[in-house]
PDB file of N, CA and C in Angstrom:
ATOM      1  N   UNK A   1     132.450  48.813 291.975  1.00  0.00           N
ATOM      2  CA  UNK A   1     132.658  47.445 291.593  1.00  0.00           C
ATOM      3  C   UNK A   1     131.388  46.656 291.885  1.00  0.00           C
ATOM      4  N   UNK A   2     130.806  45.809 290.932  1.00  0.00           N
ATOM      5  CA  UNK A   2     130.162  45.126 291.039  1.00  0.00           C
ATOM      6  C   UNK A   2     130.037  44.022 292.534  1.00  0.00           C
ATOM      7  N   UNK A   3     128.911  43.575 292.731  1.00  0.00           N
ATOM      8  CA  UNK A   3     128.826  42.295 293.970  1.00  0.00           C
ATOM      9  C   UNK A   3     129.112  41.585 293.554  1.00  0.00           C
ATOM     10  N   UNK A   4     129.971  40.449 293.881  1.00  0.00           N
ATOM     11  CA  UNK A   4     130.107  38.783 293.740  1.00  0.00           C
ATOM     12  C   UNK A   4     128.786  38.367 293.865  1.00  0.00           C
ATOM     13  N   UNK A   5     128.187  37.252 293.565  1.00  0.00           N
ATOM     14  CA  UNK A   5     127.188  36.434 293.198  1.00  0.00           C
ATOM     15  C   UNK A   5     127.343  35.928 294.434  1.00  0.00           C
ATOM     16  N   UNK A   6     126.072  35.628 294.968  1.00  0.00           N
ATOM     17  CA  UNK A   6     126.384  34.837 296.043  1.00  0.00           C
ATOM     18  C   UNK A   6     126.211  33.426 296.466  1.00  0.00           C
ATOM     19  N   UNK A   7     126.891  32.938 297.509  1.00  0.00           N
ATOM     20  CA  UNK A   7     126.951  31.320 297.715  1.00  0.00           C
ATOM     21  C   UNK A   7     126.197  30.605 297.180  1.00  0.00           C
ATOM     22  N   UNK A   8     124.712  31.062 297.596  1.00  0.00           N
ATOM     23  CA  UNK A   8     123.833  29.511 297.363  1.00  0.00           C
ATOM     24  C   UNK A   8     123.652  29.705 296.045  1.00  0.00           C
ATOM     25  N   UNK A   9     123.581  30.979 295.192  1.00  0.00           N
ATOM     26  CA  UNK A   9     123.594  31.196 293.914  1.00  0.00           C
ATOM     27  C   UNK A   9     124.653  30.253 292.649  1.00  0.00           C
ATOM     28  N   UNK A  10     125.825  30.560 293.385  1.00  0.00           N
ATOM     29  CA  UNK A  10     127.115  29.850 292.897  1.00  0.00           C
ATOM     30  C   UNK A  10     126.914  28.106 293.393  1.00  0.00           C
ATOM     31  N   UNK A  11     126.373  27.649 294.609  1.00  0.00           N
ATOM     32  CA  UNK A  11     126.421  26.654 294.595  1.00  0.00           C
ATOM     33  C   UNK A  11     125.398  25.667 293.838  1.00  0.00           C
ATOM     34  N   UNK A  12     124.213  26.476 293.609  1.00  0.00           N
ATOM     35  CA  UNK A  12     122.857  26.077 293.069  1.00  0.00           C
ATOM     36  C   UNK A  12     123.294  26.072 291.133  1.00  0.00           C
ATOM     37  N   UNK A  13     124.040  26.891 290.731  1.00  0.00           N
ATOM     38  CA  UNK A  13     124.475  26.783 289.514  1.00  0.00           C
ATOM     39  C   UNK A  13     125.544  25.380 289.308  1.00  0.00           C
ATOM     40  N   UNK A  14     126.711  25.917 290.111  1.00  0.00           N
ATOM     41  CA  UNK A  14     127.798  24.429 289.741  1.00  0.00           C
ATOM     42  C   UNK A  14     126.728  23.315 289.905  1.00  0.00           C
ATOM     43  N   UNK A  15     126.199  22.437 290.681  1.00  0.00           N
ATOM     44  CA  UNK A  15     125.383  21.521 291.156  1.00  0.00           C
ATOM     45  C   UNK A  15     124.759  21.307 289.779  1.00  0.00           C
ATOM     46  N   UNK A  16     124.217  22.253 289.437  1.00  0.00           N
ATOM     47  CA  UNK A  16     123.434  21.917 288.287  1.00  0.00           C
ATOM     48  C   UNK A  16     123.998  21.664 287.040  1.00  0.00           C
ATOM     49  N   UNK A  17     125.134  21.929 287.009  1.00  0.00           N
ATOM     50  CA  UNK A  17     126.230  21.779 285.737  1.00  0.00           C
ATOM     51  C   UNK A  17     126.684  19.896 285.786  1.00  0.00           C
ATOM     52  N   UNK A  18     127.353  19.879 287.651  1.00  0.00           N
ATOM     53  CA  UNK A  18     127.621  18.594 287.876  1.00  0.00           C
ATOM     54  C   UNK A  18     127.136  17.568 287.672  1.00  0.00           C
ATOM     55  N   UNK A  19     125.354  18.145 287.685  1.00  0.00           N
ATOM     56  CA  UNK A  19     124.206  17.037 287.813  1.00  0.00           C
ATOM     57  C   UNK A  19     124.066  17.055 286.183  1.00  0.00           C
ATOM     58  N   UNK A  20     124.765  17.607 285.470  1.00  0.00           N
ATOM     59  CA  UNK A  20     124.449  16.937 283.841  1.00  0.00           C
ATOM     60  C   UNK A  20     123.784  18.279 282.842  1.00  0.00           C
ATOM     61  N   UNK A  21     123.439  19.185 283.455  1.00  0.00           N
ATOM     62  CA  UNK A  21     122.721  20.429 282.837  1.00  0.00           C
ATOM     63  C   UNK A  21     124.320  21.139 282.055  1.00  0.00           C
ATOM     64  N   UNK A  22     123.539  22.003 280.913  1.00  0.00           N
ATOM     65  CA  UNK A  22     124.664  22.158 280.212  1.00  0.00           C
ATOM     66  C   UNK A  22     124.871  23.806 280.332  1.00  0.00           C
ATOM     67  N   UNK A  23     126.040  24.421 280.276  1.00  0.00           N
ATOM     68  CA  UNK A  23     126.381  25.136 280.324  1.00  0.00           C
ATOM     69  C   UNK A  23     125.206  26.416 280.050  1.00  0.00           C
ATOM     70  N   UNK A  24     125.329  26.219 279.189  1.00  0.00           N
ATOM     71  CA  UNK A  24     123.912  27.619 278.398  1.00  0.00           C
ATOM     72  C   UNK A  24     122.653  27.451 279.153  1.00  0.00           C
ATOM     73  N   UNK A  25     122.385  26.285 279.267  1.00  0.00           N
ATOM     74  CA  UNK A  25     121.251  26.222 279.777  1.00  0.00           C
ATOM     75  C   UNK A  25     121.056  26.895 281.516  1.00  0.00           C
ATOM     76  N   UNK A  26     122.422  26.454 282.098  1.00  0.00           N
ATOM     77  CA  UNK A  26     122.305  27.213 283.376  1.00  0.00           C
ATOM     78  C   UNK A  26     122.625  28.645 283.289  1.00  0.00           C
ATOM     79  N   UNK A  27     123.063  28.785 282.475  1.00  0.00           N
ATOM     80  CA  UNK A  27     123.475  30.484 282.533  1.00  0.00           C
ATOM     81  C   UNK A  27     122.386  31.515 282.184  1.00  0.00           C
ATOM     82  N   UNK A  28     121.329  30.659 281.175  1.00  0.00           N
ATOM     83  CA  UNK A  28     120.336  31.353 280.651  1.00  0.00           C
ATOM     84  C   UNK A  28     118.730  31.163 281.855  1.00  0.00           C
ATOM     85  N   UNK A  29     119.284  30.118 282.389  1.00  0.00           N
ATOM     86  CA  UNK A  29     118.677  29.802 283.755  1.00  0.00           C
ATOM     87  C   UNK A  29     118.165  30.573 285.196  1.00  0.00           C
ATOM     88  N   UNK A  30     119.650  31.215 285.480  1.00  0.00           N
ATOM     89  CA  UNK A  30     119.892  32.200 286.323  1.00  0.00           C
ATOM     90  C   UNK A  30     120.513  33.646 285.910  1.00  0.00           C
ATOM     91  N   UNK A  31     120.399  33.513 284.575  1.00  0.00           N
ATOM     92  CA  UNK A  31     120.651  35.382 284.061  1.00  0.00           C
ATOM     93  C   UNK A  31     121.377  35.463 284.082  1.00  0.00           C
ATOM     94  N   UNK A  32     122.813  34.447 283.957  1.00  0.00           N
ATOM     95  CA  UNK A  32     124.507  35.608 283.553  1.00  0.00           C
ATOM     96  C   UNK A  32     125.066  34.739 282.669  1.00  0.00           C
ATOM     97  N   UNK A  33     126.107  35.100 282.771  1.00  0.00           N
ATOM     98  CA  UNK A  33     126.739  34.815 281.624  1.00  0.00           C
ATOM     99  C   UNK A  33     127.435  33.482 281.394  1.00  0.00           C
ATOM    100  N   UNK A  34     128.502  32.615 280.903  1.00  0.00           N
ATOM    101  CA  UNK A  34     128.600  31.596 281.172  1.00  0.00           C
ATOM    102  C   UNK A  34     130.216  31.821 281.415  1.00  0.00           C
ATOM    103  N   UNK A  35     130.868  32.718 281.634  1.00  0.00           N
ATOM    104  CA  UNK A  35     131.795  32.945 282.279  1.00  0.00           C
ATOM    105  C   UNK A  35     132.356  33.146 283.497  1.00  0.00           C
ATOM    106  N   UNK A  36     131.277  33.428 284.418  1.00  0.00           N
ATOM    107  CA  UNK A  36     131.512  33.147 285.919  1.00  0.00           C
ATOM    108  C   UNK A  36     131.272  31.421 286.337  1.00  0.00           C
ATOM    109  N   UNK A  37     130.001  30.658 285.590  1.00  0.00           N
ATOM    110  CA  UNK A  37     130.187  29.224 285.595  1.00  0.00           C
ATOM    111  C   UNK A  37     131.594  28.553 285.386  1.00  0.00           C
ATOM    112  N   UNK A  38     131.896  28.913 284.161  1.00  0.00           N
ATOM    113  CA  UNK A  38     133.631  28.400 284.117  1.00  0.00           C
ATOM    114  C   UNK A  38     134.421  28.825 284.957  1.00  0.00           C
ATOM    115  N   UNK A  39     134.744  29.628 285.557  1.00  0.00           N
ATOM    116  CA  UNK A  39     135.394  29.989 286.677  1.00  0.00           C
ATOM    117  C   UNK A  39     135.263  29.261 287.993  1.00  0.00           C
ATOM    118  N   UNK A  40     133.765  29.539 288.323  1.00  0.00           N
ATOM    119  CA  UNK A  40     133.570  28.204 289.529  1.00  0.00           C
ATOM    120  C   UNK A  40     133.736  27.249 289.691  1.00  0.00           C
ATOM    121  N   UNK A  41     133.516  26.230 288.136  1.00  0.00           N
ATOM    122  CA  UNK A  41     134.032  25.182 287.730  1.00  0.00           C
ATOM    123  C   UNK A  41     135.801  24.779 288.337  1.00  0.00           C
ATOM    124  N   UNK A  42     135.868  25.485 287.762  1.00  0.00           N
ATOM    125  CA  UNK A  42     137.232  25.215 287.635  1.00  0.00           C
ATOM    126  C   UNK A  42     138.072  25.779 288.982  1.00  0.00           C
ATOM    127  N   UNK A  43     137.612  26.428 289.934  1.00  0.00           N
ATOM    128  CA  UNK A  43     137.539  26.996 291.522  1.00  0.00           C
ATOM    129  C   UNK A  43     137.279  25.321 291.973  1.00  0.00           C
ATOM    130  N   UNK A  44     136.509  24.705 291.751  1.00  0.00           N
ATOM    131  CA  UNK A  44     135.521  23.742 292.202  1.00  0.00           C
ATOM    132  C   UNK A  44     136.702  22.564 291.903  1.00  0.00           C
ATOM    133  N   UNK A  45     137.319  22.349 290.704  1.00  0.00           N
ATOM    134  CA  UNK A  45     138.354  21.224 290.553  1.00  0.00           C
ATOM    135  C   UNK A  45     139.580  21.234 291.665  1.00  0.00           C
ATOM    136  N   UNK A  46     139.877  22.580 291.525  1.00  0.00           N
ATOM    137  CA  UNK A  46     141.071  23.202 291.805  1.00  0.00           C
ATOM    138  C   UNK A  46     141.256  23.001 293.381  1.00  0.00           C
ATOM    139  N   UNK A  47     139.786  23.722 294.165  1.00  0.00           N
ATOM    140  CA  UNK A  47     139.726  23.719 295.484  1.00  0.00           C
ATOM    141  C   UNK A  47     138.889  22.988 296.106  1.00  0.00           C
ATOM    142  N   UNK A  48     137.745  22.903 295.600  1.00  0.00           N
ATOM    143  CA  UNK A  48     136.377  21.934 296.772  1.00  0.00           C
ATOM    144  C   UNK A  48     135.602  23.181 296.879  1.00  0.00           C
ATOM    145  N   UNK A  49     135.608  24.796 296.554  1.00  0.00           N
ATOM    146  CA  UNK A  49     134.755  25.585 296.605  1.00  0.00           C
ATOM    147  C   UNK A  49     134.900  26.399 295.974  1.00  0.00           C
ATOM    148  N   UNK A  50     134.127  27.213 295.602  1.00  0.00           N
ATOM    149  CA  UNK A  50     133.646  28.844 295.189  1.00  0.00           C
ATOM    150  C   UNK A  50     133.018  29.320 296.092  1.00  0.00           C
ATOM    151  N   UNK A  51     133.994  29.649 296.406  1.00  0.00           N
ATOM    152  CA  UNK A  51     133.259  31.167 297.522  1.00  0.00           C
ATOM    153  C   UNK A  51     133.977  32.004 296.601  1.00  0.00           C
ATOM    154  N   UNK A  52     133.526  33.365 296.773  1.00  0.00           N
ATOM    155  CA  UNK A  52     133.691  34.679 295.935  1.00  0.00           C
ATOM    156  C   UNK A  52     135.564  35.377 297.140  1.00  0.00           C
ATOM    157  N   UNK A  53     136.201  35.810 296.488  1.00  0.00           N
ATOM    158  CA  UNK A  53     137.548  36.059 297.303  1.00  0.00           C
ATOM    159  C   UNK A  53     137.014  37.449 298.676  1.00  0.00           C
ATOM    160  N   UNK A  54     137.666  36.980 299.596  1.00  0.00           N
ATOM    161  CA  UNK A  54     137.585  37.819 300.727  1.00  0.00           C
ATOM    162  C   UNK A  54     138.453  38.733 300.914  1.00  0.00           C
ATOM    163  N   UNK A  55     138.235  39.968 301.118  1.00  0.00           N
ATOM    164  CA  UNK A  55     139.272  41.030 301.356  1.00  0.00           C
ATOM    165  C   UNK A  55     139.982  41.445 300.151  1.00  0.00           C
ATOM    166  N   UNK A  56     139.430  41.628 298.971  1.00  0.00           N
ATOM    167  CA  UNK A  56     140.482  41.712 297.599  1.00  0.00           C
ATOM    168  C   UNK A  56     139.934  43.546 297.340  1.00  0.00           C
ATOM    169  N   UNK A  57     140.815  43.827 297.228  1.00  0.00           N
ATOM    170  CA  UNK A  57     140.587  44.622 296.927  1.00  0.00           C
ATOM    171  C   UNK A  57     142.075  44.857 295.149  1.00  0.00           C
ATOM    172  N   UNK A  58     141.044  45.575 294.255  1.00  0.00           N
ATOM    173  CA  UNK A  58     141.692  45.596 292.744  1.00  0.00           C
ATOM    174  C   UNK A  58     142.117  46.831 293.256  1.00  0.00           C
ATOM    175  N   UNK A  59     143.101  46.810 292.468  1.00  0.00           N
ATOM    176  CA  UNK A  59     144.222  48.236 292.036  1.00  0.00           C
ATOM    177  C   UNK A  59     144.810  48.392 293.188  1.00  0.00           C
ATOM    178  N   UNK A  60     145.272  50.152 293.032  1.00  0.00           N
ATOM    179  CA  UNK A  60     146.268  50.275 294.401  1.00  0.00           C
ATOM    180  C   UNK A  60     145.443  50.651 295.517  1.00  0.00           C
ATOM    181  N   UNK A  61     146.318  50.818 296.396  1.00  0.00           N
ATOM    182  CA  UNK A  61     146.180  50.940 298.002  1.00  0.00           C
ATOM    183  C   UNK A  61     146.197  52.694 298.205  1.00  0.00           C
ATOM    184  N   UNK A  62     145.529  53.138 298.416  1.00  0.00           N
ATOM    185  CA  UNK A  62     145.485  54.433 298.584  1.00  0.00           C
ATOM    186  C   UNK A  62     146.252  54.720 300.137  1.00  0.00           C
ATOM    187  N   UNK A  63     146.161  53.509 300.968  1.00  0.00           N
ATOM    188  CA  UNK A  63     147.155  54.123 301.825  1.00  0.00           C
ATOM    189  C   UNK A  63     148.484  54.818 301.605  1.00  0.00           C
ATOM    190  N   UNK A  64     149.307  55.506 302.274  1.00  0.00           N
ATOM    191  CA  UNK A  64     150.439  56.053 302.532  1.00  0.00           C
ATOM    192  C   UNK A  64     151.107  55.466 303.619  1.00  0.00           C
ATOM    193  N   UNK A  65     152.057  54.428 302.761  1.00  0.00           N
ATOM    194  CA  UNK A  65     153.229  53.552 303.838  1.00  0.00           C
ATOM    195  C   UNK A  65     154.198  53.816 304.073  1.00  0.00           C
ATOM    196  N   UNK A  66     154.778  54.708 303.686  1.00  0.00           N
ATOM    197  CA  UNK A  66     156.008  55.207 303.752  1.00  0.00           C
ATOM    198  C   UNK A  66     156.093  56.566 303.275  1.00  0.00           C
ATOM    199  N   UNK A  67     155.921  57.394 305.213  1.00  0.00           N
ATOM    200  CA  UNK A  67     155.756  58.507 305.532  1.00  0.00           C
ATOM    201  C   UNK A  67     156.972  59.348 305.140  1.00  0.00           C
ATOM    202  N   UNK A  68     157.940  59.173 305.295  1.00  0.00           N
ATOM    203  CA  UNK A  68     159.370  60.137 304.572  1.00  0.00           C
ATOM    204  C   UNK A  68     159.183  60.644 303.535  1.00  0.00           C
ATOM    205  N   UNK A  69     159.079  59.264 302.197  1.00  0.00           N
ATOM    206  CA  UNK A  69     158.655  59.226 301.031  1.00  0.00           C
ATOM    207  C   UNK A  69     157.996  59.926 300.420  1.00  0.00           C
ATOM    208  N   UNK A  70     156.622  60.245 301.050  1.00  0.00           N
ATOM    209  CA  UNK A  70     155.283  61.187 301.120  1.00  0.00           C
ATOM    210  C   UNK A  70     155.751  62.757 300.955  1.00  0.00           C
ATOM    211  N   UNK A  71     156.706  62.759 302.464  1.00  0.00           N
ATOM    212  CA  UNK A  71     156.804  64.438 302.458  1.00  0.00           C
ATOM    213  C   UNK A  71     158.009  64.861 301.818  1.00  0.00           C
ATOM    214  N   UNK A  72     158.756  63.845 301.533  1.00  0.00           N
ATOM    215  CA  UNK A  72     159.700  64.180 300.502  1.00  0.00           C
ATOM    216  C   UNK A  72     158.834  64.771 298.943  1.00  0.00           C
ATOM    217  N   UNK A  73     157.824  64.113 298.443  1.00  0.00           N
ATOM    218  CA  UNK A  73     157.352  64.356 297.447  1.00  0.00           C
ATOM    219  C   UNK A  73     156.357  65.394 297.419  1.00  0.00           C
ATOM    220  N   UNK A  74     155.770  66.105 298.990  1.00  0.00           N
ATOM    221  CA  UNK A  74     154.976  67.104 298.804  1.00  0.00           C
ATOM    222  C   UNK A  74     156.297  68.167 299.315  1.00  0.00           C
ATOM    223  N   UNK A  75     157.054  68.287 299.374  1.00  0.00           N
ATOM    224  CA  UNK A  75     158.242  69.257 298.959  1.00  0.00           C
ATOM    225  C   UNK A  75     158.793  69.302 298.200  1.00  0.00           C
ATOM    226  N   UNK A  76     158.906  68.285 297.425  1.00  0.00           N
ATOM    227  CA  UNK A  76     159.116  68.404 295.980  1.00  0.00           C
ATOM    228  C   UNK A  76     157.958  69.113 294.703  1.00  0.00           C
ATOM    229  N   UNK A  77     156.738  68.836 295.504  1.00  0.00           N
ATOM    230  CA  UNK A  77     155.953  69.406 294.426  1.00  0.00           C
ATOM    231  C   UNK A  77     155.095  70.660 295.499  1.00  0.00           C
ATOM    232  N   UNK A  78     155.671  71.478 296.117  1.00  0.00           N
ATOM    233  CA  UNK A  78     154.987  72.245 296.945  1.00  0.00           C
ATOM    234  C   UNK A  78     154.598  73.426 295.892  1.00  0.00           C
ATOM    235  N   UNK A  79     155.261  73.943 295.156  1.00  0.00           N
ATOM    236  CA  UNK A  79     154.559  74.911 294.316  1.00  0.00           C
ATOM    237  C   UNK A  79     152.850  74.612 293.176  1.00  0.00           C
ATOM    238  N   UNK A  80     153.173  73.657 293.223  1.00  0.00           N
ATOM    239  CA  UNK A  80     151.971  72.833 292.322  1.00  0.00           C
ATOM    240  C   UNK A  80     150.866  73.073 293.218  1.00  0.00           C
ATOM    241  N   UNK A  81     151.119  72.572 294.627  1.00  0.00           N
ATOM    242  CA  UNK A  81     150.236  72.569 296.154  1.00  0.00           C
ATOM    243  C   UNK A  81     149.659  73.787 295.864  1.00  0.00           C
ATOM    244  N   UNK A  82     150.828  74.730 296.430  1.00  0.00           N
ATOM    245  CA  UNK A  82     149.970  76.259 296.589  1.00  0.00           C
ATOM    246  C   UNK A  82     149.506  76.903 295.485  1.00  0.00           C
ATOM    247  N   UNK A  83     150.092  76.624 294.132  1.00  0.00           N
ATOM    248  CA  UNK A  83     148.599  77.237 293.347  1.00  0.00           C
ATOM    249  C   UNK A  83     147.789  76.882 293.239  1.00  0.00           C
ATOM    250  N   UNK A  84     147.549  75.498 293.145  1.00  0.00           N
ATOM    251  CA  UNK A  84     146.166  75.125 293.773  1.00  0.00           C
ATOM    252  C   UNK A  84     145.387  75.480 294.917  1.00  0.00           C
ATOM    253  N   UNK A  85     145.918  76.059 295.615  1.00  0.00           N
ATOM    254  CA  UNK A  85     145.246  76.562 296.996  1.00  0.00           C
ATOM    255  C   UNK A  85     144.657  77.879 296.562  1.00  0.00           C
ATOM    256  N   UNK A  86     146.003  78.564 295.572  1.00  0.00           N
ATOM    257  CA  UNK A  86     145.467  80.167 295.650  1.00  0.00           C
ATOM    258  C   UNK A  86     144.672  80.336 294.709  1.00  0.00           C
ATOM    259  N   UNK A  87     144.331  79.389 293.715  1.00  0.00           N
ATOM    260  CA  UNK A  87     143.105  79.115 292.953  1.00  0.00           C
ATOM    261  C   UNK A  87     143.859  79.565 291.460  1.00  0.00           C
ATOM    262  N   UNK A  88     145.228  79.216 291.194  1.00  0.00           N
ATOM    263  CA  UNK A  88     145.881  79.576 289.778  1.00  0.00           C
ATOM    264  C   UNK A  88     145.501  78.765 288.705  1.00  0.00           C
ATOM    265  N   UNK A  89     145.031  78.971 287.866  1.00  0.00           N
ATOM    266  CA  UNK A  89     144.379  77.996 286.537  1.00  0.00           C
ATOM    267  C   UNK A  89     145.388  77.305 286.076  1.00  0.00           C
ATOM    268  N   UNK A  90     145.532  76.372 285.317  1.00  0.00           N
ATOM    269  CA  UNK A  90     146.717  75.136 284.766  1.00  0.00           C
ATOM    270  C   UNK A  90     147.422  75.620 284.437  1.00  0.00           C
ATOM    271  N   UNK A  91     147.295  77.113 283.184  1.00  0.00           N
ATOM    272  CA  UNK A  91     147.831  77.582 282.065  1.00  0.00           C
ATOM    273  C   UNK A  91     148.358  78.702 282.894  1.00  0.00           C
ATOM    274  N   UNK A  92     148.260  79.213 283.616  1.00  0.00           N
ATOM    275  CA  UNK A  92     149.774  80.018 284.835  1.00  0.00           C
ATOM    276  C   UNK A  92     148.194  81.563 285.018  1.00  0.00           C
ATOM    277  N   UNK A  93     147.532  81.482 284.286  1.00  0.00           N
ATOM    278  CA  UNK A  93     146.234  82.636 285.028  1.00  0.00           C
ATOM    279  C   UNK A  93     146.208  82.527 286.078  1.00  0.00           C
ATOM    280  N   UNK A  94     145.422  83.673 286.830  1.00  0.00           N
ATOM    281  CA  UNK A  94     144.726  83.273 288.254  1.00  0.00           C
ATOM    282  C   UNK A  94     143.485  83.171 287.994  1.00  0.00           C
ATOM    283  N   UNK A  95     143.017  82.320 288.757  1.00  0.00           N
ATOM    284  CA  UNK A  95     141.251  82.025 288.130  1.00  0.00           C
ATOM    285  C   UNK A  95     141.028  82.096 289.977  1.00  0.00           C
ATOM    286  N   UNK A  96     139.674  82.870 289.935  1.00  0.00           N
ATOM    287  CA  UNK A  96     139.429  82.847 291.261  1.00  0.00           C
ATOM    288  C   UNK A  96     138.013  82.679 291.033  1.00  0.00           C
ATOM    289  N   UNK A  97     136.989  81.517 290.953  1.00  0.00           N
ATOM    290  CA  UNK A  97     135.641  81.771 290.328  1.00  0.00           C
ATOM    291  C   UNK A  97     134.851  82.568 291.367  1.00  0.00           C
ATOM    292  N   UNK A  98     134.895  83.063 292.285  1.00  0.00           N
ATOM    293  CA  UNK A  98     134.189  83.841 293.174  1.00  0.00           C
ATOM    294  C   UNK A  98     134.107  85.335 292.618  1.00  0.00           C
ATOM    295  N   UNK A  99     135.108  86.173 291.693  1.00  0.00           N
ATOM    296  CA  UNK A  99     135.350  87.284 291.206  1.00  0.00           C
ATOM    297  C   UNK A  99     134.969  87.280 289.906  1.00  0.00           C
ATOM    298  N   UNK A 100     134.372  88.568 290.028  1.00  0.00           N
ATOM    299  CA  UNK A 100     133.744  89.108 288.295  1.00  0.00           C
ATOM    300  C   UNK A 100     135.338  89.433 287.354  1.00  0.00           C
ATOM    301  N   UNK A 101     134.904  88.980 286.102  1.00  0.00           N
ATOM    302  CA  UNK A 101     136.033  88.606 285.254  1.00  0.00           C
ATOM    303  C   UNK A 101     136.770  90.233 284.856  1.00  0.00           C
TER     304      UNK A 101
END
């Protein structure tokens, strides 16, 4: 994932929008696009700042919260487990790439 832009970056852009500069012109100003400006903007009505969000993390949680759940489902799929271990190819072969064919 990309970096958030940072503060004085975001604050040095809005400022310059506020102070009368026009959209394109700041975007073509500082190299992006004029879609993170509208966003701050409108961060900026909404709240009094743009700061970039803390702690976000997109999509899921790769943790495991509910431990029962878990081993219920690797006993449910335990055969899947061990051919993968014993090195069985998708299509029900054994593929062992260490051995001459």
């Amino acid at each position: 994932m990309a970096r958030p832009y940072s503060y004085d970056l975001r604050q040095k852009a809005v400022e310059a929008v506020l102070n009368g500069a026009k959209l394109v012109e700041v975007s073509e100003l500082f190299g992006m696009s004029r879609r993170p400006l509208q966003r701050w903007l409108k961060m900026w009505s909404e709240s009094g700042d743009y700061r970039p969000k803390q702690n976000y993390q997109k999509g899921h949680s790769a943790k495991i919260t509910d431990l029962e759940e878990f081993r219920q489902f690797v006993e449910a799929n335990q055969s899947r487990v061990d051919a993968k271990r014993n090195g069985s190819h998708s299509r029900g072969k054994s593929y062992n790439r260490w051995s001459s064919p």
